[in-house]
N, C-alpha and C. Protein backbone atom coordinates (compact mmCIF):
# COMPACT_ATOMS: atom_id res chain seq x y z
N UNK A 1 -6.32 -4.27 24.13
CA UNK A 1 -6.08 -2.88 23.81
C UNK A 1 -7.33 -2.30 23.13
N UNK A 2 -8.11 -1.32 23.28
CA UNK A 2 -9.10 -0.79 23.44
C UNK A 2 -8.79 0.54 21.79
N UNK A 3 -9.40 0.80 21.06
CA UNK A 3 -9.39 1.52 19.65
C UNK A 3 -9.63 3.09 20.00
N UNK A 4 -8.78 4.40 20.00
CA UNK A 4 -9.04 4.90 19.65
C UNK A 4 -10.34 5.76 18.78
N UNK A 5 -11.31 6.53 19.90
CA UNK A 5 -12.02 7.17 19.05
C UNK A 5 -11.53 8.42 18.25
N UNK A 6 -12.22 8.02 16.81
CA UNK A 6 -11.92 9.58 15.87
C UNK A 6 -13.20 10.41 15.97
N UNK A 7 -12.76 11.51 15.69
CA UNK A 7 -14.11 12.53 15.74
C UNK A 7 -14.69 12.65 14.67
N UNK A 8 -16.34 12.46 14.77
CA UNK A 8 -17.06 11.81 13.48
C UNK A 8 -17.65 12.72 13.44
N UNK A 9 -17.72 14.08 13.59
CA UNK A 9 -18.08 15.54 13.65
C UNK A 9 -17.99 15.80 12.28
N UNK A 10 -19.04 16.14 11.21
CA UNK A 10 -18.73 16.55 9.91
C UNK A 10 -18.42 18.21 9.83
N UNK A 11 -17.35 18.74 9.50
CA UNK A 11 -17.33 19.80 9.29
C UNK A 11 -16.61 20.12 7.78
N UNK A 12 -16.72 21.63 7.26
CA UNK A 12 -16.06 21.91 5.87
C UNK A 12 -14.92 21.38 5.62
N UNK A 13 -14.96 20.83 4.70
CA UNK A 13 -12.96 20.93 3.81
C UNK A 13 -12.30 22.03 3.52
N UNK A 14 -10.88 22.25 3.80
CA UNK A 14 -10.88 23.49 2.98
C UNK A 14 -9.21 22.56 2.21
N UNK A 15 -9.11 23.65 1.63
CA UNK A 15 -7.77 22.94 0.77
C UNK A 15 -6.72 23.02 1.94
N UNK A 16 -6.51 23.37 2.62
CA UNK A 16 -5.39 22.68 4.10
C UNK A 16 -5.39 21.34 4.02
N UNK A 17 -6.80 20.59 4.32
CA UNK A 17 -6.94 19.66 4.42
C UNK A 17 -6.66 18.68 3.70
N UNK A 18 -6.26 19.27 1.94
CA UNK A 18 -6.41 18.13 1.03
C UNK A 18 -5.11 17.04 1.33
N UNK A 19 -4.10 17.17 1.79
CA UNK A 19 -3.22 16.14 2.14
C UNK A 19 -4.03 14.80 2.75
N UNK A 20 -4.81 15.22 3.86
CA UNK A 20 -5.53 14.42 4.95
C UNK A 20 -6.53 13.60 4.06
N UNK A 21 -7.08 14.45 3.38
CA UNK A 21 -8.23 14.23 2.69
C UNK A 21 -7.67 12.97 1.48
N UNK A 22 -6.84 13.20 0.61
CA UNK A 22 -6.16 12.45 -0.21
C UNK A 22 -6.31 10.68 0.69
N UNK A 23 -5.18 11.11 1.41
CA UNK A 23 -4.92 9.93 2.27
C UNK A 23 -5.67 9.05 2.84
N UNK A 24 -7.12 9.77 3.57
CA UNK A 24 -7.94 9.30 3.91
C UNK A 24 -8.76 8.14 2.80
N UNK A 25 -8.96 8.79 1.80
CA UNK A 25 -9.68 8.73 0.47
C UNK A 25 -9.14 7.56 0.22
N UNK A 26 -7.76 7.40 -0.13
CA UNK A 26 -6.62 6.47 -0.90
C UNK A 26 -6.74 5.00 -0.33
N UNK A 27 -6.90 5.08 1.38
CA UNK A 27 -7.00 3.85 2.09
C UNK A 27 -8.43 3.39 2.12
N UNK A 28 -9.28 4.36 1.78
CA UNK A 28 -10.98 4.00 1.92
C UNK A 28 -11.34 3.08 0.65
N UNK A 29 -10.72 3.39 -0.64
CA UNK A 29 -10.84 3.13 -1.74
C UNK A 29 -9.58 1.96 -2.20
N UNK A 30 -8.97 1.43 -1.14
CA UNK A 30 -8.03 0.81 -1.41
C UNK A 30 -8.67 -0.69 -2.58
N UNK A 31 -9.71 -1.02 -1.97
CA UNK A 31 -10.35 -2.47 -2.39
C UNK A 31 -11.56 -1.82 -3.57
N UNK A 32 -11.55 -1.03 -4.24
CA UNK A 32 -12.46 -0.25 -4.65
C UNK A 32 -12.80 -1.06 -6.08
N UNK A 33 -13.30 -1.34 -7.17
CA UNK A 33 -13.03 -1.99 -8.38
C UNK A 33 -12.69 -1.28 -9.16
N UNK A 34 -13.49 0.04 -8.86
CA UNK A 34 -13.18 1.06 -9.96
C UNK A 34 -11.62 1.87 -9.91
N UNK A 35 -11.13 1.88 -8.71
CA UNK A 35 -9.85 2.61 -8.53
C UNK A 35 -8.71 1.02 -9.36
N UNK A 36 -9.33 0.07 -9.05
CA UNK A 36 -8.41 -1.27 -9.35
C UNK A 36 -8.54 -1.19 -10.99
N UNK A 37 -9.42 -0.90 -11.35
CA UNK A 37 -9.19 -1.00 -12.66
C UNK A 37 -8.51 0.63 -13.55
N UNK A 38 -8.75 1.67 -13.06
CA UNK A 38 -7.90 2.97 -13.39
C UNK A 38 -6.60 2.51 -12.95
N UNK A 39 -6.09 2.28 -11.41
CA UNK A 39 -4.44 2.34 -11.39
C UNK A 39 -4.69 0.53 -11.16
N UNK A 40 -4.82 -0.14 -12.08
CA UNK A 40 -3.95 -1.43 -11.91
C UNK A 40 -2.81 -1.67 -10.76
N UNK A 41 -2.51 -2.69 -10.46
CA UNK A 41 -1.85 -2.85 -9.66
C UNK A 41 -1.04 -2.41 -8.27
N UNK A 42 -0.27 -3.33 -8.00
CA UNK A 42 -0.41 -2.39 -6.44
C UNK A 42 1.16 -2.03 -6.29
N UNK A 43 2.03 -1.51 -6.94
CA UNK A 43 2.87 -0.94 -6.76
C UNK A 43 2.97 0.79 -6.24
N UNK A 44 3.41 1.18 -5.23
CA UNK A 44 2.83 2.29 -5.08
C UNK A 44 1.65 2.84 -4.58
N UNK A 45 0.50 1.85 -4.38
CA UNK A 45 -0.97 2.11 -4.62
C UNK A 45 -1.56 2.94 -3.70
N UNK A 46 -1.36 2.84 -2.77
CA UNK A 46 -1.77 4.15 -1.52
C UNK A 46 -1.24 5.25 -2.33
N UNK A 47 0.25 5.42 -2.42
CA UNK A 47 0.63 7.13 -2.84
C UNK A 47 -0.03 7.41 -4.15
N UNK A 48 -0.63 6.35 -5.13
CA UNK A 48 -0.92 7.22 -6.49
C UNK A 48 -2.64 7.03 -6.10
N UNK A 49 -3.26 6.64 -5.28
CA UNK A 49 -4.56 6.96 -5.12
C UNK A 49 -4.55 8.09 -4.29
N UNK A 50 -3.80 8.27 -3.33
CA UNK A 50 -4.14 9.44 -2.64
C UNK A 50 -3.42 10.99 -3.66
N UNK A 51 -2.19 10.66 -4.77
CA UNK A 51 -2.36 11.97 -5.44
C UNK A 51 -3.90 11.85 -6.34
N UNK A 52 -4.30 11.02 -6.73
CA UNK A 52 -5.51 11.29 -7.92
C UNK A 52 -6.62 11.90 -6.44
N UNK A 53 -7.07 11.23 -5.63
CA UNK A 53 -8.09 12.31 -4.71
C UNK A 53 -7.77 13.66 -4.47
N UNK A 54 -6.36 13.83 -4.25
CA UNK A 54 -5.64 15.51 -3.93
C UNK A 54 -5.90 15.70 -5.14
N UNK A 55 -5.58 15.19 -6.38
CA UNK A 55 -5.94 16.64 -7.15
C UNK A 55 -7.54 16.21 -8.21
N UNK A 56 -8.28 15.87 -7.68
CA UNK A 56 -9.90 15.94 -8.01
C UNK A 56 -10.38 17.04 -7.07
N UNK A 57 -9.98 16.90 -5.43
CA UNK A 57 -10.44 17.73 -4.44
C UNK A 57 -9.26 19.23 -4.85
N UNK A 58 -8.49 19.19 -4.98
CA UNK A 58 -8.12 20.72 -5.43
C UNK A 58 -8.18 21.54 -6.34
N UNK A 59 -8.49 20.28 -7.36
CA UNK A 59 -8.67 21.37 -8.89
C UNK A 59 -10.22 21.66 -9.09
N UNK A 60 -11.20 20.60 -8.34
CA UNK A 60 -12.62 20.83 -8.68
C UNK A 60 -13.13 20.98 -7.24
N UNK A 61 -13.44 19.58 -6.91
CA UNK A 61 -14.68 19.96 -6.11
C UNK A 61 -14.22 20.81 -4.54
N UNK A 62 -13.43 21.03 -4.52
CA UNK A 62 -13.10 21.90 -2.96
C UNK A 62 -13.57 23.76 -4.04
N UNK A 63 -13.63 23.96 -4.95
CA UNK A 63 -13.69 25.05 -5.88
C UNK A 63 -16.05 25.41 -6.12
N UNK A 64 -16.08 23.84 -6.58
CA UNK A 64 -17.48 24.10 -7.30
C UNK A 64 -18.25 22.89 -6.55
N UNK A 65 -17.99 22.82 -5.40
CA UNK A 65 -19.00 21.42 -4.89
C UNK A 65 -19.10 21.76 -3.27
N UNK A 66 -19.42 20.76 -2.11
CA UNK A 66 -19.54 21.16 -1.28
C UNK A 66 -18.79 19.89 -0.67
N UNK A 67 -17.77 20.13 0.20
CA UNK A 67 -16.92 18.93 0.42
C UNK A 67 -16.98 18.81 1.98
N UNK A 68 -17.16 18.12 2.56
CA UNK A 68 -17.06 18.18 4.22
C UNK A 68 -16.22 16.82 4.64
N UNK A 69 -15.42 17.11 5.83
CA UNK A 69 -14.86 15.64 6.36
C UNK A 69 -14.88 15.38 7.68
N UNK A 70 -14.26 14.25 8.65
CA UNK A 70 -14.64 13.93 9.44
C UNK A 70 -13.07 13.56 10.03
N UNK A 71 -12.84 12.65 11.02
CA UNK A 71 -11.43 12.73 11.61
C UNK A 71 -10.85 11.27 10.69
N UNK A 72 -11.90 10.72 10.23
CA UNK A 72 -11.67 9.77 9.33
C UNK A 72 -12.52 9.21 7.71
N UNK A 73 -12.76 10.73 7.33
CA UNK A 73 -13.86 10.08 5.91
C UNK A 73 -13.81 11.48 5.54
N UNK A 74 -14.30 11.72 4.47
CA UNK A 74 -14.62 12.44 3.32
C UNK A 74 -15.70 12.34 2.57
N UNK A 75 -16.39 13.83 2.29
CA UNK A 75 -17.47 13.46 0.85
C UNK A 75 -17.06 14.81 0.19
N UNK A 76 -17.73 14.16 -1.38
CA UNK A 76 -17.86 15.53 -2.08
C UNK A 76 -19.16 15.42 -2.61
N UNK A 77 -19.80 16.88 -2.45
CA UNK A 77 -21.15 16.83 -2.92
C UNK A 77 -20.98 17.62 -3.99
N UNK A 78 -22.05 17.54 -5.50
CA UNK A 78 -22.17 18.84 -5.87
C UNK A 78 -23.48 19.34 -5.78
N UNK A 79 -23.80 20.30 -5.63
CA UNK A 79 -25.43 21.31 -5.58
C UNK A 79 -25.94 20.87 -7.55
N UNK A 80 -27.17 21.20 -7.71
CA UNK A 80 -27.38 21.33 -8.64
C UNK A 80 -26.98 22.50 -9.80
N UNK A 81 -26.92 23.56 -8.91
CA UNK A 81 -25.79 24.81 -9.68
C UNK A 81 -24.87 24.79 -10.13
N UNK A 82 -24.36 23.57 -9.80
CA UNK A 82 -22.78 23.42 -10.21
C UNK A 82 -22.51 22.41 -11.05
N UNK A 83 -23.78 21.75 -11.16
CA UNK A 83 -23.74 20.50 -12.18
C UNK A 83 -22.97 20.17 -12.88
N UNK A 84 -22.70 21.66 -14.00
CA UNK A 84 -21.39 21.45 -15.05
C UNK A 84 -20.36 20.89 -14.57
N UNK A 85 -19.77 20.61 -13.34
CA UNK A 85 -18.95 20.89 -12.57
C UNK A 85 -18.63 19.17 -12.01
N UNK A 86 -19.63 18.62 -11.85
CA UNK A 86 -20.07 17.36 -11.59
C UNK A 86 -18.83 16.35 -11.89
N UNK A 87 -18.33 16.80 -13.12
CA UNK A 87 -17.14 15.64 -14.11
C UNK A 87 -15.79 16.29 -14.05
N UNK A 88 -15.01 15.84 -13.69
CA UNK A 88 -13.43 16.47 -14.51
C UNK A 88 -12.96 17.56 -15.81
N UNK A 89 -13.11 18.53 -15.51
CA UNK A 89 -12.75 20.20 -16.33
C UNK A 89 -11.30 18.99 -17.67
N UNK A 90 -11.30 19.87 -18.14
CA UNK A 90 -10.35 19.69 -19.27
C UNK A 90 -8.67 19.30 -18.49
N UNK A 91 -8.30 20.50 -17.76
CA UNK A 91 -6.96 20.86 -17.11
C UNK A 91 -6.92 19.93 -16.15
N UNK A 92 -8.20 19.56 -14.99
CA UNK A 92 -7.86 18.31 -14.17
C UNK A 92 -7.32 16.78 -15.03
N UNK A 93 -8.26 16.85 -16.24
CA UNK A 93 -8.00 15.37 -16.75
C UNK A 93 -6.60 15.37 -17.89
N UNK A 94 -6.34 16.98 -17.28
CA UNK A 94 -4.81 16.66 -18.40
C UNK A 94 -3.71 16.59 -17.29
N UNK A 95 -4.03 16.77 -15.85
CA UNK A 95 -3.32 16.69 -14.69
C UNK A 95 -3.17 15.15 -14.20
N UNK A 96 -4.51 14.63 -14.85
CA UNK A 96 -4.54 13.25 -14.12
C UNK A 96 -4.08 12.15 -15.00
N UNK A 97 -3.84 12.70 -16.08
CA UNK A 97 -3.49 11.83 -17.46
C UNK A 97 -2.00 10.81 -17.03
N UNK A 98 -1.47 12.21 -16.30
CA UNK A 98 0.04 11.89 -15.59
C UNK A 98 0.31 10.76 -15.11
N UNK A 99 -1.01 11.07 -13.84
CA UNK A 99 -0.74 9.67 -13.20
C UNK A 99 -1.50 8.43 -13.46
N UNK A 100 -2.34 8.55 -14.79
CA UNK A 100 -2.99 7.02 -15.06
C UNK A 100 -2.41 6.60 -16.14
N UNK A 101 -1.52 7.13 -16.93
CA UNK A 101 -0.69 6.78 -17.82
C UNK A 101 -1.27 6.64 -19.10
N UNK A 102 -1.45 5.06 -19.68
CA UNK A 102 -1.83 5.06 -20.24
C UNK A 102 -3.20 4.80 -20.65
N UNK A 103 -3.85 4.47 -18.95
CA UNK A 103 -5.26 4.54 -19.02
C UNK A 103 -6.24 5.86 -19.00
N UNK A 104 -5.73 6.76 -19.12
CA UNK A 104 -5.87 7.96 -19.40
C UNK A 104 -7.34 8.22 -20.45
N UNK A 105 -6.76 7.72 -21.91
CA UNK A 105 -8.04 7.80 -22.44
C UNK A 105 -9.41 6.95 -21.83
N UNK A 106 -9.17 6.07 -21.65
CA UNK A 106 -10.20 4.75 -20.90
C UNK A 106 -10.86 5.75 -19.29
N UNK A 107 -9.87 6.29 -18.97
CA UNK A 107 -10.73 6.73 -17.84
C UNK A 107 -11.63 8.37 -18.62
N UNK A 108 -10.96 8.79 -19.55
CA UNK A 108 -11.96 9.85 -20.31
C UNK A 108 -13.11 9.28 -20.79
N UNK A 109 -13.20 8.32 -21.16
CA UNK A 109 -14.00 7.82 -21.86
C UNK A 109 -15.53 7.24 -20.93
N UNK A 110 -14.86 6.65 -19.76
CA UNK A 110 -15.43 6.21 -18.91
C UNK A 110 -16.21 7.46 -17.64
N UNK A 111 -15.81 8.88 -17.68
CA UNK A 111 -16.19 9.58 -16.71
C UNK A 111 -17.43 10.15 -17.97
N UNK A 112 -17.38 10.34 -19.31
CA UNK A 112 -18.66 10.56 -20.27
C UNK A 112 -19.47 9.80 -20.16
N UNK A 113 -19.00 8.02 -20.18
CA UNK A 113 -20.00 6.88 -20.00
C UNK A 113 -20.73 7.25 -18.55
N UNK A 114 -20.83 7.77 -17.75
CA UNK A 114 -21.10 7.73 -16.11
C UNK A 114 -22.18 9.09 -16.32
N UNK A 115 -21.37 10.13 -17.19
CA UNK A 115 -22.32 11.17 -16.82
C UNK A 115 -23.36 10.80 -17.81
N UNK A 116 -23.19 10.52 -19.29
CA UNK A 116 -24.38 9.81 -19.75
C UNK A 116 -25.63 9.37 -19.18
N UNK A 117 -25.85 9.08 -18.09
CA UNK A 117 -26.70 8.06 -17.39
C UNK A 117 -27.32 9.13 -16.24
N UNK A 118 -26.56 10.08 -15.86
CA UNK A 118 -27.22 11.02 -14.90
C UNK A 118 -28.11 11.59 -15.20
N UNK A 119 -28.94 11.57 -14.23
CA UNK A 119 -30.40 12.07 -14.34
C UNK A 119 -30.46 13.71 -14.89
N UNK A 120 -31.46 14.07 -15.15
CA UNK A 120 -31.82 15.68 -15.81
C UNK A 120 -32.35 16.27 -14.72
N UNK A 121 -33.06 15.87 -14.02
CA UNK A 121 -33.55 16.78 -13.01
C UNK A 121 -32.58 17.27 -11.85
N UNK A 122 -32.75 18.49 -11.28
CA UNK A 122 -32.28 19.13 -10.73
C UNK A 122 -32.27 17.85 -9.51
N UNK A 123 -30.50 18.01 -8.78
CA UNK A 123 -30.47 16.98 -7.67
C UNK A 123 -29.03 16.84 -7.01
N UNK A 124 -28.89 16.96 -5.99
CA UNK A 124 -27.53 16.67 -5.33
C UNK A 124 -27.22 15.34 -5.64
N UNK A 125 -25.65 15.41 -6.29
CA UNK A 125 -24.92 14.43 -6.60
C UNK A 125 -23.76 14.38 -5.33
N UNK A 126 -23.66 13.28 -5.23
CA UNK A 126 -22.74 12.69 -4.18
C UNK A 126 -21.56 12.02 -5.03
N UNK A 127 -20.94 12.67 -4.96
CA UNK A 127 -19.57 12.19 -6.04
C UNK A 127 -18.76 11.14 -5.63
N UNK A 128 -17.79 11.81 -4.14
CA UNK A 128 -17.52 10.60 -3.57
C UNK A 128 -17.31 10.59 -2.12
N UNK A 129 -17.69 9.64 -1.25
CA UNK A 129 -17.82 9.23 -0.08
C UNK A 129 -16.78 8.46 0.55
N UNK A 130 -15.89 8.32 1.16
CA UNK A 130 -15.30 7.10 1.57
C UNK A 130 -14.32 7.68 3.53
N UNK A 131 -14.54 6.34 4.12
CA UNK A 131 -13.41 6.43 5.35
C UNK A 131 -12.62 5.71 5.38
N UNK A 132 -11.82 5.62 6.16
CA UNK A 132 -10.35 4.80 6.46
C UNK A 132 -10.91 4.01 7.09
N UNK A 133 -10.44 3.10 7.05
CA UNK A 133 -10.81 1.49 7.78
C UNK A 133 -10.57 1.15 8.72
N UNK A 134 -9.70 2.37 9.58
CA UNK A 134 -9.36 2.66 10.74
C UNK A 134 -10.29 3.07 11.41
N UNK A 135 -11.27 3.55 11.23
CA UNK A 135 -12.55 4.81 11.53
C UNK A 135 -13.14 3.68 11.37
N UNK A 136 -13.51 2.25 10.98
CA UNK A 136 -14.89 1.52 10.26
C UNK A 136 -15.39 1.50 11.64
N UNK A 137 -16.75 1.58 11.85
CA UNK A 137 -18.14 1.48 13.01
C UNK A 137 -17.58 2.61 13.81
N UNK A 138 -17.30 3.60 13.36
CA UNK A 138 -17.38 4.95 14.95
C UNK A 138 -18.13 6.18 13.60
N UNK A 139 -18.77 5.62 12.94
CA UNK A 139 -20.41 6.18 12.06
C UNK A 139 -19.49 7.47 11.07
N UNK A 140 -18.62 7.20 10.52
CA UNK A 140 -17.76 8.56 9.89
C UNK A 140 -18.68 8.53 8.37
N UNK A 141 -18.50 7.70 8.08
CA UNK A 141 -19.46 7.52 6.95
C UNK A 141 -21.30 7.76 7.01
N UNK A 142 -21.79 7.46 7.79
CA UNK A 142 -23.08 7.64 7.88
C UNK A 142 -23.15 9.23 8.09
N UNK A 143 -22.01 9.61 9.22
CA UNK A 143 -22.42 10.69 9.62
C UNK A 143 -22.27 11.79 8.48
N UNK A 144 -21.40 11.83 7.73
CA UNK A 144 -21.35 12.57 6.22
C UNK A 144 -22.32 12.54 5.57
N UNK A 145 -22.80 11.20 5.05
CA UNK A 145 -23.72 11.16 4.14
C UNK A 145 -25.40 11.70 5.10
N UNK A 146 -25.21 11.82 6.26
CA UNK A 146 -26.39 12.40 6.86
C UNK A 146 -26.87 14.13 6.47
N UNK A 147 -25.49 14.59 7.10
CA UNK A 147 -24.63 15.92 6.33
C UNK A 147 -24.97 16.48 5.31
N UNK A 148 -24.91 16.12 4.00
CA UNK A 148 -25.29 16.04 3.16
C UNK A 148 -26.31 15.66 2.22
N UNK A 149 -27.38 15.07 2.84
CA UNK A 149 -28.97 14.58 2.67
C UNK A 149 -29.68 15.33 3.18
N UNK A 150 -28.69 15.90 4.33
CA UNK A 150 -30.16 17.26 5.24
C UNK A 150 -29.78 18.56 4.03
N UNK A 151 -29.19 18.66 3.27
CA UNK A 151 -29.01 20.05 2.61
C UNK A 151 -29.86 19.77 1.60
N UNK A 152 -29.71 18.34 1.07
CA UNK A 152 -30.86 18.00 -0.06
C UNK A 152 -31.60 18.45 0.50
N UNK A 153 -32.64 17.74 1.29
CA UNK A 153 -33.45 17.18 1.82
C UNK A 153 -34.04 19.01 2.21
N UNK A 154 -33.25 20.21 2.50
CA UNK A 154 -33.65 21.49 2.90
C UNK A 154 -33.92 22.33 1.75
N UNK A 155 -33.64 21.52 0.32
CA UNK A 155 -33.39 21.90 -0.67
C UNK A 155 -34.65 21.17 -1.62
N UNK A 156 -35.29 20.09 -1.09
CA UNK A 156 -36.40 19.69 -1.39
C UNK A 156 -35.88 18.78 -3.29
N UNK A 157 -34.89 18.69 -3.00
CA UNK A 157 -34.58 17.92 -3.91
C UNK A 157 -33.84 16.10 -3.97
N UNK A 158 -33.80 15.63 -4.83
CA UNK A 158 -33.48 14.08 -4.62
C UNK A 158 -31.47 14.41 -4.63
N UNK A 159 -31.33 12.82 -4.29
CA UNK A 159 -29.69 12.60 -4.51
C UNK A 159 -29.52 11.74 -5.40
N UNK A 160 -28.34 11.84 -6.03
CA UNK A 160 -27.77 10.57 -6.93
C UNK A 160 -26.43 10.30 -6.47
N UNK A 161 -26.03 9.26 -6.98
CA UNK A 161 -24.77 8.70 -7.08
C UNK A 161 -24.53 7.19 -7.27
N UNK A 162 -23.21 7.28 -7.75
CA UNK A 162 -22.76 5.87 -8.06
C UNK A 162 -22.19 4.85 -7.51
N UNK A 163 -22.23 3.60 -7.61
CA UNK A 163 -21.35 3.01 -6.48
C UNK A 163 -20.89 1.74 -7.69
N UNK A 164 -19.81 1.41 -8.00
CA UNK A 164 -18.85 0.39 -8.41
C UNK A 164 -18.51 -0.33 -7.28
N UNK A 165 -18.85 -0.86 -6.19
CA UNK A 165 -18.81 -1.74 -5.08
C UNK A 165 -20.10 -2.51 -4.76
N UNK A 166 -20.40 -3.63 -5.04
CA UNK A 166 -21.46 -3.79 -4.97
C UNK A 166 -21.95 -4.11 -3.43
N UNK A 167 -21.10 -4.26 -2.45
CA UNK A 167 -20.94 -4.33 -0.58
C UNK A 167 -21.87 -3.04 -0.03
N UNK A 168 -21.35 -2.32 -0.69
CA UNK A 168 -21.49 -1.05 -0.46
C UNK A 168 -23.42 -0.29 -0.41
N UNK A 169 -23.74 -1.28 -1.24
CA UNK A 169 -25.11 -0.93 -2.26
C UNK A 169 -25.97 -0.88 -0.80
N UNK A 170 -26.35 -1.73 0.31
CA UNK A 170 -26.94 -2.07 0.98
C UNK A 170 -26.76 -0.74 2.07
N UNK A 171 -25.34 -0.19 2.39
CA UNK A 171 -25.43 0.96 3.33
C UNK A 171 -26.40 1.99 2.60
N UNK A 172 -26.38 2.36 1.43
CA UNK A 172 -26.91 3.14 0.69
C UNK A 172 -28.50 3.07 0.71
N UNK A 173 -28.77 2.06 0.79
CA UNK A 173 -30.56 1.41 0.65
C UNK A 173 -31.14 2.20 1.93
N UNK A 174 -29.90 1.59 3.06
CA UNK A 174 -30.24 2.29 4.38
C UNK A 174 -30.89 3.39 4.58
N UNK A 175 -30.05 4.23 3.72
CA UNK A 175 -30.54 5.82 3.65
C UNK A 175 -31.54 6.49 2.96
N UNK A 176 -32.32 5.30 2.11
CA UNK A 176 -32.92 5.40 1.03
C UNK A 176 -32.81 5.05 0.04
N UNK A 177 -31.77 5.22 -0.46
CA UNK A 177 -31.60 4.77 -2.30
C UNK A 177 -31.94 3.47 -2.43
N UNK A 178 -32.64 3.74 -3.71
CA UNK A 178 -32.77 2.53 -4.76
C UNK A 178 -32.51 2.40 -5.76
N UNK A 179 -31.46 1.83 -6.30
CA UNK A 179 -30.82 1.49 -7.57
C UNK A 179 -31.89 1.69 -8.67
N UNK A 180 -31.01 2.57 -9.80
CA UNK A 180 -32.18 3.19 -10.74
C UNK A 180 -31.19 1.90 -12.02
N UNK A 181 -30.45 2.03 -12.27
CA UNK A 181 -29.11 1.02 -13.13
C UNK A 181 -28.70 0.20 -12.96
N UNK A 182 -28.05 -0.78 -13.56
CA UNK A 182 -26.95 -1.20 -13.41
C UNK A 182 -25.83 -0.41 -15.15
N UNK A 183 -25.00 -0.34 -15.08
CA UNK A 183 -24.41 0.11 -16.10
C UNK A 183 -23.12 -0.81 -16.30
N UNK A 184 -22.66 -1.37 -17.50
CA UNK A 184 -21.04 -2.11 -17.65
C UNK A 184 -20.59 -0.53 -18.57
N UNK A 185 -19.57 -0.54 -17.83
CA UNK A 185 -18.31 0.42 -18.42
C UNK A 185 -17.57 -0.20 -19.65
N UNK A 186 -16.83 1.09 -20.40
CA UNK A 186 -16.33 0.36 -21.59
C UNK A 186 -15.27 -0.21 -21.13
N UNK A 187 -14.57 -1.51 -22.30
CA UNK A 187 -13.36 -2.03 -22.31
C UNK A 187 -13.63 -2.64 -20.97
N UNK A 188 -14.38 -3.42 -20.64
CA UNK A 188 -14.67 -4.63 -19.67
C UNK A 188 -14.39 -3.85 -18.32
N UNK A 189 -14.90 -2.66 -18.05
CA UNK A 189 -14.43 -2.09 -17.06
C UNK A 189 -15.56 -2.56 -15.97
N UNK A 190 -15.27 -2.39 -14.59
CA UNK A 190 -16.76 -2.99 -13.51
C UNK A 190 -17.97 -2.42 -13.86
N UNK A 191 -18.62 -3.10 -13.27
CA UNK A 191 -20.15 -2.39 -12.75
C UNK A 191 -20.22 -1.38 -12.30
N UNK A 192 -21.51 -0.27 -12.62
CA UNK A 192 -21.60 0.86 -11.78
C UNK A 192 -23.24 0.48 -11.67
N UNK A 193 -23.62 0.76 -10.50
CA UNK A 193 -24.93 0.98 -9.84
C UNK A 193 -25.81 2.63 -9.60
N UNK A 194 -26.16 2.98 -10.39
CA UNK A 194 -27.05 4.40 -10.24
C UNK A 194 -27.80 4.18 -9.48
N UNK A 195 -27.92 4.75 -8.13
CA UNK A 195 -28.35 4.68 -6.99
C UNK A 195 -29.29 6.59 -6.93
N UNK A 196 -30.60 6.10 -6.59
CA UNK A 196 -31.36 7.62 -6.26
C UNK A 196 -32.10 7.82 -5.22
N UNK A 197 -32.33 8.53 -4.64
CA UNK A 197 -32.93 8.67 -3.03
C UNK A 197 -33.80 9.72 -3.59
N UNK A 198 -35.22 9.63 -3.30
CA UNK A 198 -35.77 10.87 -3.57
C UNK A 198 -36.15 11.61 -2.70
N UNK A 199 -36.87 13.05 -2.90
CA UNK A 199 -36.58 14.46 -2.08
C UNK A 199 -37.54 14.01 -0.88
N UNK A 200 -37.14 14.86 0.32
CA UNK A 200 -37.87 14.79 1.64
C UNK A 200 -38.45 15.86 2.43
């Protein structure tokens, strides 16, 4: 039996989409360290990862970032204009408090530890990237992050972003980046890798 192609066509998000988008997100990030250590365990674990992506992509970045998806992946970018914008507003992280319970403070604590470390210079941040595993090799992922490097890249500025997967680090090299960090999170939380691609 022969796989289904998805269409790896990057086009805008708009909030219609955020159901798709959630879902997509939830299964991409299923094996993630950093999602494993915010929602512990796997009761539920698809439905409470895909509400925490629905409401990051509805309360922020579908608002102050530049979000595009594919028939199987997602990114969120932010521009450098929007920088402020980069982290979780007050009202998202009192929305999300809900569903991380009592890791709530630990993940406040931990989205300050992250921006701490971000660079000063003006630069597209790549917040977050991910496809369904259903989509893996029909390029949903490359083709986003391509997407989104040509706007840098027209913009004459570098990219950042993080990656808590360390598998992951090597697609990234692909494109350019080279790990500027390594960072340990508080309360024994994973690794994060500050990854920077500079301007073209």
């Amino acid at each position: 039996m022969t796989r289904m192609s998805i269409p790896n066509t990057p086009t805008t998000a708009t909030l219609d989409d955020a159901t798709m988008i959630g879902r997509t997100l939830a299964r991409a990030f299923d094996d993630d360290p950093m999602m494993h250590w915010f929602l512990p365990g796997e009761d539920a674990r698809e439905e409470r990862l895909g509400r925490y992506f629905t409401t990051i992509f509805t309360r922020q970045y579908a608002h102050h970032g530049v979000c595009e998806r594919t028939g199987a992946a997602a990114a969120f970018w932010v521009p450098p204009e929007a920088r402020d914008k980069a982290v979780p507003d007050e009202e998202t992280l009192r929305e999300l408090d809900g569903l991380l319970g009592g890791r709530g403070p630990m993940f406040r604590k931990t989205v300050g530890a992250a921006a701490e470390h971000a660079p000063q210079e003006p630069h597209w941040y790549l917040a977050v990237i991910g496809a369904d595993p259903a989509g893996q090799g029909q390029g949903h992922g490359a083709a986003l992050l391509r997407s989104g490097l040509a706007k840098a890249d027209a913009a004459g500025l570098p990219v950042y972003l993080e990656s808590s997967k360390s598998a992951n680090l090597p697609f990234y090299e692909h494109f350019g980046f080279t790990v500027l960090q390594e960072v340990q999170l508080p309360e024994n939380g994973p690794t994060l890798w500050m990854m920077r691609r500079p301007e073209r």
